[in-house]
Every structure is written in structure tokens, then in C-alpha cells.
Protein backbone atom coordinates (compact mmCIF):
# COMPACT_ATOMS: atom_id res chain seq x y z
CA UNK A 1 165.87 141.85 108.92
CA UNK A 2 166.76 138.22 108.44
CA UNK A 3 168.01 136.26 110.99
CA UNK A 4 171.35 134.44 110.65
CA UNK A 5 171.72 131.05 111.86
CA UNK A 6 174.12 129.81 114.17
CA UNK A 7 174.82 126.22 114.98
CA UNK A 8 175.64 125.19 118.96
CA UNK A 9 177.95 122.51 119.25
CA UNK A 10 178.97 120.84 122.50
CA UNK A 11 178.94 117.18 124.37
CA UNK A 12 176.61 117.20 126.77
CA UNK A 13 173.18 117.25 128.25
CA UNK A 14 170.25 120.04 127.05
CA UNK A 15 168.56 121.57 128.20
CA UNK A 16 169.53 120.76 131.35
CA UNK A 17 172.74 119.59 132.08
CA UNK A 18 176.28 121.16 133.67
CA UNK A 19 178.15 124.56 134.09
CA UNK A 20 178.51 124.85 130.10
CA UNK A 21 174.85 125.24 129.97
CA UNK A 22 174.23 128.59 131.31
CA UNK A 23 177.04 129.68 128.75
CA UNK A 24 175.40 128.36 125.95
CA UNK A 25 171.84 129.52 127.17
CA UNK A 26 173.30 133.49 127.68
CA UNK A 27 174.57 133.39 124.19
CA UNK A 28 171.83 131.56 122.60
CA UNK A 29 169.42 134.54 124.56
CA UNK A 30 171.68 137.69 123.73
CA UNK A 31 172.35 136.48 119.72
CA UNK A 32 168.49 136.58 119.27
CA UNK A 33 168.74 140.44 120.05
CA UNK A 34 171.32 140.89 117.41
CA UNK A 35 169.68 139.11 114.38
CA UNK A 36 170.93 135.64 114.90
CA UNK A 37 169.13 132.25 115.70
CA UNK A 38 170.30 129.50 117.47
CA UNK A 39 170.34 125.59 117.28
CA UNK A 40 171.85 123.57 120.05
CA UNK A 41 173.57 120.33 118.68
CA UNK A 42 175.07 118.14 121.90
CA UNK A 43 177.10 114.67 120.55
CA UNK A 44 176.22 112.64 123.59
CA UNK A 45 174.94 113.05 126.42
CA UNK A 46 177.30 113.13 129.88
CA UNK A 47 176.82 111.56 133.18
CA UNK A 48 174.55 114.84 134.10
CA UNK A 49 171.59 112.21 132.74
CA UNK A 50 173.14 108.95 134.42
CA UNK A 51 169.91 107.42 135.97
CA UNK A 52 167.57 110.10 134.66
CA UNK A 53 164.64 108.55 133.71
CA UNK A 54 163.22 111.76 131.85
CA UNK A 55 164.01 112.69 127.98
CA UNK A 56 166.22 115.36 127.13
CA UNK A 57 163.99 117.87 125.41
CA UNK A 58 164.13 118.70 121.70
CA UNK A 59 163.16 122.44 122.24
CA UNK A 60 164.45 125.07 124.89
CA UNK A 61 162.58 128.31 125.16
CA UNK A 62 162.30 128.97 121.15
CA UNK A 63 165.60 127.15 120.13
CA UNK A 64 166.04 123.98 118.29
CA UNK A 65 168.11 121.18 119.89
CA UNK A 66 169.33 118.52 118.42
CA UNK A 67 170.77 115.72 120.16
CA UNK A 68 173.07 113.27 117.89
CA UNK A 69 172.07 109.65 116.52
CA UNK A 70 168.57 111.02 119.01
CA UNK A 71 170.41 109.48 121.78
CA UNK A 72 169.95 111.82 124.91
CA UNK A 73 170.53 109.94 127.77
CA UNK A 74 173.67 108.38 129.54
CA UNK A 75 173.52 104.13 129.55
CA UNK A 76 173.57 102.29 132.40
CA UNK A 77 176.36 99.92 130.81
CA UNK A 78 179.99 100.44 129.80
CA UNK A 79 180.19 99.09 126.96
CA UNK A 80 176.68 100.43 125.32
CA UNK A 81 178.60 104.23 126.58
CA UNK A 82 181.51 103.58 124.08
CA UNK A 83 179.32 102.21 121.25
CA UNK A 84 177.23 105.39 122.11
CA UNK A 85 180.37 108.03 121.70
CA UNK A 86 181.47 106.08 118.80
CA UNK A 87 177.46 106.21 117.01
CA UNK A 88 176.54 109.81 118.39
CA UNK A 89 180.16 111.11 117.05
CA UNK A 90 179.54 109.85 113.41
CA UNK A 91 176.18 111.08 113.52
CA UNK A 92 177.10 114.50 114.68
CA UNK A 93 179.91 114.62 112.12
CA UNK A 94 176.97 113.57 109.32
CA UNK A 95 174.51 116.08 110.62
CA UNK A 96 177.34 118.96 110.22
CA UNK A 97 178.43 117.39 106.92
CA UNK A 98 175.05 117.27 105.75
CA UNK A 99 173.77 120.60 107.31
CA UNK A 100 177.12 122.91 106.47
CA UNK A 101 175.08 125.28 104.10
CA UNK A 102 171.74 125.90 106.12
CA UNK A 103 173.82 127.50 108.77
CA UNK A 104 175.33 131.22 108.61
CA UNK A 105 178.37 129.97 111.59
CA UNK A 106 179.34 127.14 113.91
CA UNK A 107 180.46 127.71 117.30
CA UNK A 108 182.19 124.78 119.50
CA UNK A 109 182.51 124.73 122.99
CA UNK A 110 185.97 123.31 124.54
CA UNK A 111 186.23 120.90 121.75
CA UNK A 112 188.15 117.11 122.74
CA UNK A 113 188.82 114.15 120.80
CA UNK A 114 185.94 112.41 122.88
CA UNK A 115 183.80 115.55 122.20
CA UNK A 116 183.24 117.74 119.27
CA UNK A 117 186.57 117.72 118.45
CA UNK A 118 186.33 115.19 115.39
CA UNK A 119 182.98 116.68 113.71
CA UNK A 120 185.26 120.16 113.91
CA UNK A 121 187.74 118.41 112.23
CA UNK A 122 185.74 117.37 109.33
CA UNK A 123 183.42 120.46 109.09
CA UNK A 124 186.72 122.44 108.68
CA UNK A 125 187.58 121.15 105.56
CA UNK A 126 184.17 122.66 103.81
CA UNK A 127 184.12 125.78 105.84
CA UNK A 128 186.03 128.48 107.87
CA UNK A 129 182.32 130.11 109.72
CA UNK A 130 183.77 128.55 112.80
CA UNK A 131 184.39 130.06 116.06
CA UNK A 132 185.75 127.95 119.35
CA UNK A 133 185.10 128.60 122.54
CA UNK A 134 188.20 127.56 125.50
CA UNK A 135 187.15 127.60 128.70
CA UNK A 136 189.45 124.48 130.00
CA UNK A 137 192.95 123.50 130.15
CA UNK A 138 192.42 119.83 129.81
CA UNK A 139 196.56 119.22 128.98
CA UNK A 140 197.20 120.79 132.60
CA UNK A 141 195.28 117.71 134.53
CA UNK A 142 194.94 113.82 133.08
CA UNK A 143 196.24 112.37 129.64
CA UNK A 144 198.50 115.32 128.89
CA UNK A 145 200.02 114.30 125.40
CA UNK A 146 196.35 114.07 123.77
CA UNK A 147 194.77 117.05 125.63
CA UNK A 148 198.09 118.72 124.16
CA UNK A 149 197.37 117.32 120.73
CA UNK A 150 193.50 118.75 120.96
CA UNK A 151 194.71 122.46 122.03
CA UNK A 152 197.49 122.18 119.00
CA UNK A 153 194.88 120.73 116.65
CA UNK A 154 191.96 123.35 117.61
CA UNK A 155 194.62 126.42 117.83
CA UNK A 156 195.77 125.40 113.98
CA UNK A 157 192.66 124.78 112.33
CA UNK A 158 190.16 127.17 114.45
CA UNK A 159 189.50 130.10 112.12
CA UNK A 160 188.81 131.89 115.22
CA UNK A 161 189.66 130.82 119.03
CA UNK A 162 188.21 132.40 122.18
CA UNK A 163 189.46 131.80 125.41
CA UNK A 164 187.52 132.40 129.26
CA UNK A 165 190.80 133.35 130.98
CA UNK A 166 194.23 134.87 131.32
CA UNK A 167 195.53 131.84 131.92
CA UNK A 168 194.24 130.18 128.42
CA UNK A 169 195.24 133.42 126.53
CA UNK A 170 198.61 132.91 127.45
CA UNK A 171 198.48 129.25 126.39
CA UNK A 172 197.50 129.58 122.98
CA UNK A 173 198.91 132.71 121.82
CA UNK A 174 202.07 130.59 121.83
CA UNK A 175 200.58 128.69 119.51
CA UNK A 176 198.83 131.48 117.47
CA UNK A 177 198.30 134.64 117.26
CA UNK A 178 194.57 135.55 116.71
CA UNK A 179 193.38 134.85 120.30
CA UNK A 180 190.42 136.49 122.20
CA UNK A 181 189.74 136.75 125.44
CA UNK A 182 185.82 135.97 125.69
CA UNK A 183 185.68 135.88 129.48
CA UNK A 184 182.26 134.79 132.05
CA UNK A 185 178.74 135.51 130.82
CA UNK A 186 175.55 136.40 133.37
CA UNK A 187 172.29 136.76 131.87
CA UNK A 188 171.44 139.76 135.18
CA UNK A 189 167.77 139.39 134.10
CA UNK A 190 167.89 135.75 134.96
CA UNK A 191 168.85 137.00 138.81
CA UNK A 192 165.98 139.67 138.86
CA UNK A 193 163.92 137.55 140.88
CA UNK A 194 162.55 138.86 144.90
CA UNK A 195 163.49 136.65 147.26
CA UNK A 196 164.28 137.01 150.98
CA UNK A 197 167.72 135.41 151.84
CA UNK A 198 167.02 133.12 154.77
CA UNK A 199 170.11 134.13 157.72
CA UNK A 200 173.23 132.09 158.06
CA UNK A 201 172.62 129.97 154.72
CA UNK A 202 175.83 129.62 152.99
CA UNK A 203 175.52 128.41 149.64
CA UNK A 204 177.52 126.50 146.89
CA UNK A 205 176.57 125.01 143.64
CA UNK A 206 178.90 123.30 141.50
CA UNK A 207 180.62 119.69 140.43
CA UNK A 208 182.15 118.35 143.40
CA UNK A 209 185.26 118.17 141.22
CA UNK A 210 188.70 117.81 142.73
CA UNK A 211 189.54 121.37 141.96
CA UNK A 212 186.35 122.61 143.54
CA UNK A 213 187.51 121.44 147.55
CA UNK A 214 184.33 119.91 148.27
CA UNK A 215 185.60 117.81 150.92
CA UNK A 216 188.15 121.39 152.38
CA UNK A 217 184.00 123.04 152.19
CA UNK A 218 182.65 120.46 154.37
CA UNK A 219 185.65 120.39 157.06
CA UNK A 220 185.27 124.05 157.11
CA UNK A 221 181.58 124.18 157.28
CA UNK A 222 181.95 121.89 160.33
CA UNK A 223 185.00 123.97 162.35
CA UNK A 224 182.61 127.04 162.17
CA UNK A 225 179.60 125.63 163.10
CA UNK A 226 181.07 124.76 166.16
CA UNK A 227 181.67 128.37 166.75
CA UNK A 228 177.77 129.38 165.67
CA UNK A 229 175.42 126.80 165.57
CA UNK A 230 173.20 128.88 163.72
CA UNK A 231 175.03 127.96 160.53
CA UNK A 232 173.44 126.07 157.59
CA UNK A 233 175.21 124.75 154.45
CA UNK A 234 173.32 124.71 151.26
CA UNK A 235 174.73 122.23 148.59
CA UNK A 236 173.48 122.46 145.07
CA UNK A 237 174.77 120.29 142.07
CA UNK A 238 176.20 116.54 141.84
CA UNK A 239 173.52 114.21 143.64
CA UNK A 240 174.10 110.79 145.46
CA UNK A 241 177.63 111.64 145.66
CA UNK A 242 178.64 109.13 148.10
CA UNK A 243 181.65 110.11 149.62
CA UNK A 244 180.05 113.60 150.49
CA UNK A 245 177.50 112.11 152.51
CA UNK A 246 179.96 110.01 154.21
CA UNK A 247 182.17 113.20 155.41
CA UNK A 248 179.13 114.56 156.07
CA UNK A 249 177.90 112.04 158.57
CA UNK A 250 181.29 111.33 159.84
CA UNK A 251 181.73 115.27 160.79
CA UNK A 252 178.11 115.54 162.76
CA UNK A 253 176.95 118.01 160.55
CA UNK A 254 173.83 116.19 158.99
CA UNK A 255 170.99 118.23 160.43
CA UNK A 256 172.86 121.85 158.82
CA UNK A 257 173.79 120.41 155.49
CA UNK A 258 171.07 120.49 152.93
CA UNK A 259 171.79 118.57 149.78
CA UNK A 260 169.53 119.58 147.16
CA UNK A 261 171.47 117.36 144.38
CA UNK A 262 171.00 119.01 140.66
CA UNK A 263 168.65 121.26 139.74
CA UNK A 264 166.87 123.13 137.06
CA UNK A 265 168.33 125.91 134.77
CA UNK A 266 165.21 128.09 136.02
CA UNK A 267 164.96 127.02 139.79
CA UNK A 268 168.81 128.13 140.37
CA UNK A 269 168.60 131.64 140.83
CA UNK A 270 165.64 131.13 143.63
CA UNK A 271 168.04 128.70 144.82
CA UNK A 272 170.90 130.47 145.39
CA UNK A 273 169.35 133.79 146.60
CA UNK A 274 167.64 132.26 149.76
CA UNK A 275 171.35 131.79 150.55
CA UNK A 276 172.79 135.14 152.51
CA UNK A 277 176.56 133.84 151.61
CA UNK A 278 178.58 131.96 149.30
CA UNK A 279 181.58 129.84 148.68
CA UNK A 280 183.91 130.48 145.54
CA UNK A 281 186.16 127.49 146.18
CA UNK A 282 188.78 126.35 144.00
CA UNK A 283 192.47 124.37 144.93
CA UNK A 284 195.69 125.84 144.06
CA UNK A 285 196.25 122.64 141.25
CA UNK A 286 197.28 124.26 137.48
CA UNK A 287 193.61 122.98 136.38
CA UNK A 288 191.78 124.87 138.69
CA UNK A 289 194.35 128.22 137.74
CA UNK A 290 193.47 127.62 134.12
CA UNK A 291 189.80 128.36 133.08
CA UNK A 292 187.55 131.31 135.00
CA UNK A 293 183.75 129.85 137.46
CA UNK A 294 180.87 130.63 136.13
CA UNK A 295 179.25 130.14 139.22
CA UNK A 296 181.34 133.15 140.68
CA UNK A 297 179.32 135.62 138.12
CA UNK A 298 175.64 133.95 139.38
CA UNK A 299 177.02 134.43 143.02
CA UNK A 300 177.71 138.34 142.35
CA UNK A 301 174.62 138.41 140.64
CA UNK A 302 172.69 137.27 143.18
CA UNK A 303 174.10 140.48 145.27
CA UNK A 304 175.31 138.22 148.41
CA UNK A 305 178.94 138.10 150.05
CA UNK A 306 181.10 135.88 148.36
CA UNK A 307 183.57 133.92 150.50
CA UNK A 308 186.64 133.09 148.11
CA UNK A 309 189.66 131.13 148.11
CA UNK A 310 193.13 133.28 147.37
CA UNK A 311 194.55 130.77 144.97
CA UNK A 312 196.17 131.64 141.35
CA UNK A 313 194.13 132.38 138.34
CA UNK A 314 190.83 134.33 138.59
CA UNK A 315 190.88 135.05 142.26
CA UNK A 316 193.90 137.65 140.81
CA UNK A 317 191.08 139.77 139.71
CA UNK A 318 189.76 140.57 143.02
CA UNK A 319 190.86 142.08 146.15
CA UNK A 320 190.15 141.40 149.74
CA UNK A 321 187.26 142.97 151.50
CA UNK A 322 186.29 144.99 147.98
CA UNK A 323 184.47 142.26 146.09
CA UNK A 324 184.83 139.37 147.86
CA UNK A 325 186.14 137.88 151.46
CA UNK A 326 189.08 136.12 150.51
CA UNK A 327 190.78 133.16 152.88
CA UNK A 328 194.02 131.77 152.41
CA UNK A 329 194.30 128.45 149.59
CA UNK A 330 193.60 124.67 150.50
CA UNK A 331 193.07 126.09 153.98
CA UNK A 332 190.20 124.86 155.64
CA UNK A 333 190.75 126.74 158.89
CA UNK A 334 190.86 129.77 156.88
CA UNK A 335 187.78 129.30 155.46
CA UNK A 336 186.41 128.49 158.74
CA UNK A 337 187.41 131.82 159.76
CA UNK A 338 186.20 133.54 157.05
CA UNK A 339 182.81 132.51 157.70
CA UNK A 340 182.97 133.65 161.15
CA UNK A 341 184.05 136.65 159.89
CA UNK A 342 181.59 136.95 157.59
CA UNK A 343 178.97 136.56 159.92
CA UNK A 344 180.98 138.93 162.53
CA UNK A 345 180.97 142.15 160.04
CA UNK A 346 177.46 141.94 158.53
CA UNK A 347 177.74 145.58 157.79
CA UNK A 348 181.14 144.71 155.90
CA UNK A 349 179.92 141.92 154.52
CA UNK A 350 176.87 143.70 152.74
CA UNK A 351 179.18 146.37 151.23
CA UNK A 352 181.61 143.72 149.82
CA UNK A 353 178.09 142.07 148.46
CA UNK A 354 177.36 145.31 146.46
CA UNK A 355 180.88 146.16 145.51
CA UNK A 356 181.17 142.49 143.98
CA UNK A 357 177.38 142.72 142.15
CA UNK A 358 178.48 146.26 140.55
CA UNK A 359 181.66 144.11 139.30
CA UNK A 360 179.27 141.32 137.47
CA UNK A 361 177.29 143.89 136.09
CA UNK A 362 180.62 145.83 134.86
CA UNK A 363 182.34 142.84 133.12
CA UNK A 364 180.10 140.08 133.01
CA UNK A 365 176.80 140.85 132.07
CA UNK A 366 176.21 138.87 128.81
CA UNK A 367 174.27 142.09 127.31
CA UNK A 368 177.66 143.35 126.80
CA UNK A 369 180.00 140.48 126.82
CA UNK A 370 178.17 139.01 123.37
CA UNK A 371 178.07 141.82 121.84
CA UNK A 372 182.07 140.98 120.99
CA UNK A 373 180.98 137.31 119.66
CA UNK A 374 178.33 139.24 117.55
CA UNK A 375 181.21 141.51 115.64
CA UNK A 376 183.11 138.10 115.00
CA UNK A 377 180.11 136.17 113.74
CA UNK A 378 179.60 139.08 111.31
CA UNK A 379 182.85 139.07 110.31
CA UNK A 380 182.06 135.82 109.16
């Protein structure tokens, strides 16, 4: 049978690059299996590259990518970045243009005016084989009025709109009606990897955004270790982030805290699972209620005790002491004390581990989850 061909379209770095990444990888990987191929097409790259001296690739495992105006890394100046979003987004919007035919559909991932959202715009005009994929409530955090203006725009014109959470379902079905919930995807396979957890390694990967507590993670880390000096902290993601190594110096916890900055798509999973714990942080602001963490389905499936934060939004879905070891909100005594406890009930805390893995494997596991993008593509 034929393959169909499906166009990727995102801002960004690829193949390696942020959270949206493993996303885009998972469905890129499950399509094959169902008779469609994949091209990646990022606008521009993000600050993911800033100070990268090493090319974006063109190819990822077997998959085309294409990176706009062939402009794949971030500048080091400000005003070469805006004459790069303004050159990348008119080439994008000419490769679509000129490409519209060769591909069976188009999928767009969280699509902004200083994004995809333009080249969406225009393709729209010449085709309805578009599906877009929410998985962020800009409107809820900075510039309101145009984030509002993108989510009206995108919920008018999308022929069809998936959203990652609750919280995003209920926001557009007010302004349509055809909305699908298209929640976290975990490529298990990915997390089949032996490796020995090394004891009292807490993990956490992510952004060092606002919403993720980074700074609550750190005053936490350094109340409990107090109580256990046996305690390492594992950081994974944003590198040379200043004001983390200042808190982290300023708190005496140098010699436990290993930052490991970014890292590969592939060296992740060995990554996390030396850790024996993680840290499913968020803040109880309406941005961090709106979308759904990918990182909490790679923590589940890396079969370890998740420590999580009982704000609003996806910690809803869970339930103290079943999948996860949940601590009171922009608490950082509570988390303190949850990793005390943690480390108190290791019996406990292994069954929670398992109960949370059967969960990702139940609702998450991207076998299953694309299969529901695969009956809209061949709708079609």
C-alpha cells in the first residue's frame, strides 16, 4: 500500500530541540505503522540552538526535515532574530504554497502569530487537509488580546482542532464545536532500556519556566537534604541558566545538584532512569492549569515514583498514594516532606511507581493514542 504524506509544521528546533519534540517524534514513529510518511517543516529555529555551534540536521531517523529559508540556528543579535522570523515566515508560507499538492495532510502544532500561525493562514485558503494540534493556553499568561485573537483565528479556520487537556477542551468548544481531546503521547519502546536506578537520585527535566517552580524545586531539594544527606538532585534541560546556579550556590547544595543542561532526544530515557524519583512540578498560575506535561508520561514510563504537586489541571487526574505522591501547591515545605516521605516508605513508594507506569501504558502510550489522529487524517 501507498504511503500518504503528511506535512509537520511547528517553530522550533529539529531534531533536537524542546518538549514539542518528543510529540512530534511519537507521531511521526506511530503514522509510519499506519501507511503515512512524515516531513518535519520548523519556521525558525528557538532559543533551544542559542549558542549551538552544531547544524540542525536535515534528516531524523528516516524523515525529511525541512527547516525554513535553511536557517536552523538562533542569532546571536536582536535584530538579525526579527529579520530571521520575518525571512523564515515567508519562506515557510512559500514552501506550503508551493508544496500544497505533494502532501496528503498538514498538521500544526500550537500555531501563534510569531509561529506557524500565518503560513496556516494562507495554506487554508487552497486546502481544508489540516489538522491543529493545542497543547497551550497562550491568552491565559502574556499579551492576552493577540494570544486571544490566535485561539479565535485557529478555532474558525482549523478544519479540525485537537486539544492536550480538559482545560483547552473547555476553551474552545466555546468557540466551536468540533473539538478533540488528543491528550499526552509516550513512545513505551523508547523507555525499554535496562538501567539500574542509582539510590536517592531525584530527577527533573524540563524548561525552568515560571510555571515549572524551579526555584520552589531547589528550596525544597535543600530543606530535605538537611534531613538525609544522602540526597542528590538531578537537573536535566535549560543550561547556563544563571539564576539557578546562583540559588544553588546560595543554598549550599552544590556538591548534590547535578546540572546536566540539555540533552539528546536518545540519551533521555538513560537519563532519567538512573534517577529512583521524580518531580512533576507545576504552580497553581491559569498557564500552568491549561495544557497537560509531557514529561509526566516519560516519568511513569520510566516506572519510578513520581513526586507531584496538587495544583489544578492535570494533577485532577491522579490521586494520592495510587499513581503518584502528591504535596500540597507552591509549597516548598511540602515538597520537602514528600521527599522524605518518599524515601521513608520505599515499599509504598515502589507500588505507587507501578500503579502510575500501568496508568502511562493505559492512556498514554502513543501505539494507541495515534491511532485517533490516524482515523482523522483518513477522513481527510
Amino acid at each position: 500500500m501507498a504511503y500518504k504524506k503528511l506535512a509537520i509544521c511547528f517553530a522550533g528546533d529539529f531534531p533536537e530541540g524542546d518538549k514539542k519534540n518528543a510529540r512530534l517524534k511519537s507521531i511521526a514513529t506511530e503514522l509510519s505503522q499506519n501507511n503515512w510518511e512524515s516531513t518535519f517543516i520548523s519556521a525558525f529555529p528557538t532559543r533551544f540552538s542559542e549558542g549551538n555551534a552544531v547544524q540542525q540536521g536535515k534528516i531524523w531517523n528516516k524523515y525529511k526535515v525541512v527547516h525554513a529559508g535553511n536557517w536552523s540556528q538562533y542569532p546571536k543579535y536582536r535584530m538579525l532574530r526579527i529579520l530571521q522570523i520575518l525571512y523564515c515566515q515567508l519562506r515557510f508560507a512559500g514552501f506550503l504554497f508551493g508544496n500544497r499538492k505533494k502532501f496528503d495532510a498538514f498538521y500544526f502544532y500550537t500555531p501563534q502569530f510569531i509561529g506557524v500561525l500565518p503560513g496556516l493562514l494562507l495554506l487554508r485558503i487552497f486546502s481544508r487537509r489540516i489538522v491543529v494540534d493545542f497543547t497551550d493556553l497562550h491568552s491565559s499568561f502574556l499579551l492576552r488580546k493577540v494570544h486571544l485573537l490566535e485561539e479565535w483565528l485557529v478555532a474558525r479556520w482549523a478544519p479540525k482542532l485537537l486539544v492536550i487537556s480538559v482545560f483547552l477542551y473547555k476553551h474552545f468548544v466555546n468557540l466551536r464545536v468540533d473539538v478533540k481531546k488528543f491528550g499526552i503521547l509516550v513512545h513505551l519502546e523508547r523507555f525499554n532500556v535496562v538501567v539500574h536506578h542509582i539510590p536517592f537520585t531525584i530527577g527533573y527535566i524540563g524548561s525552568y519556566g515560571a510555571k515549572d517552580g524551579i526555584h520552589e524545586i531547589l528550596e525544597a531539594f535543600a530543606v530535605a537534604f538537611k534531613r538525609d544527606a544522602r540526597l542528590r538532585l538531578r537537573l536535566i534541560g535549560k543550561q547556563n541558566d544563571n539564576k539557578v546556579l546562583s540559588q544553588i550556590k546560595k543554598l549550599n547544595i552544590t556538591s548534590s545538584v547535578e546540572v546536566l543542561g540539555a540533552s539528546t532526544y536518545e540519551a533521555i530515557p538513560v537519563l532519567l532512569k538512573e534517577c529512583d524519583t521524580f518531580i512533576m512540578n507545576r504552580n497553581s498560575s491559569q498557564f500552568s492549569e491549561t495544557g497537560y506535561p509531557i514529561k509526566l508520561g516519560e516519568y511513569f514510563a520510566c516506572n519510578r515514583p513520581v513526586l507531584m504537586s496538587d495544583g489544578p489541571g492535570y494533577s485532577e487526574d491522579f490521586s494520592h498514594l495510587q499513581e503518584a505522591i502528591k504535596y500540597k501547591v507552591d509549597d516548598a515545605q511540602a515538597l520537602a516532606d514528600a521527599i522524605v516521605f518518599r524515601y521513608e516508605n520505599e515499599m509504598l513508594a515502589w507500588e505507587v511507581s507501578q500503579r502510575g507506569y500501568d496508568y502511562a501504558v493505559a492512556h498514554f502510550d502513543s501505539k494507541k493514542q495515534v491511532k485517533k489522529l490516524v482515523e482523522i487524517l483518513d477522513e481527510l
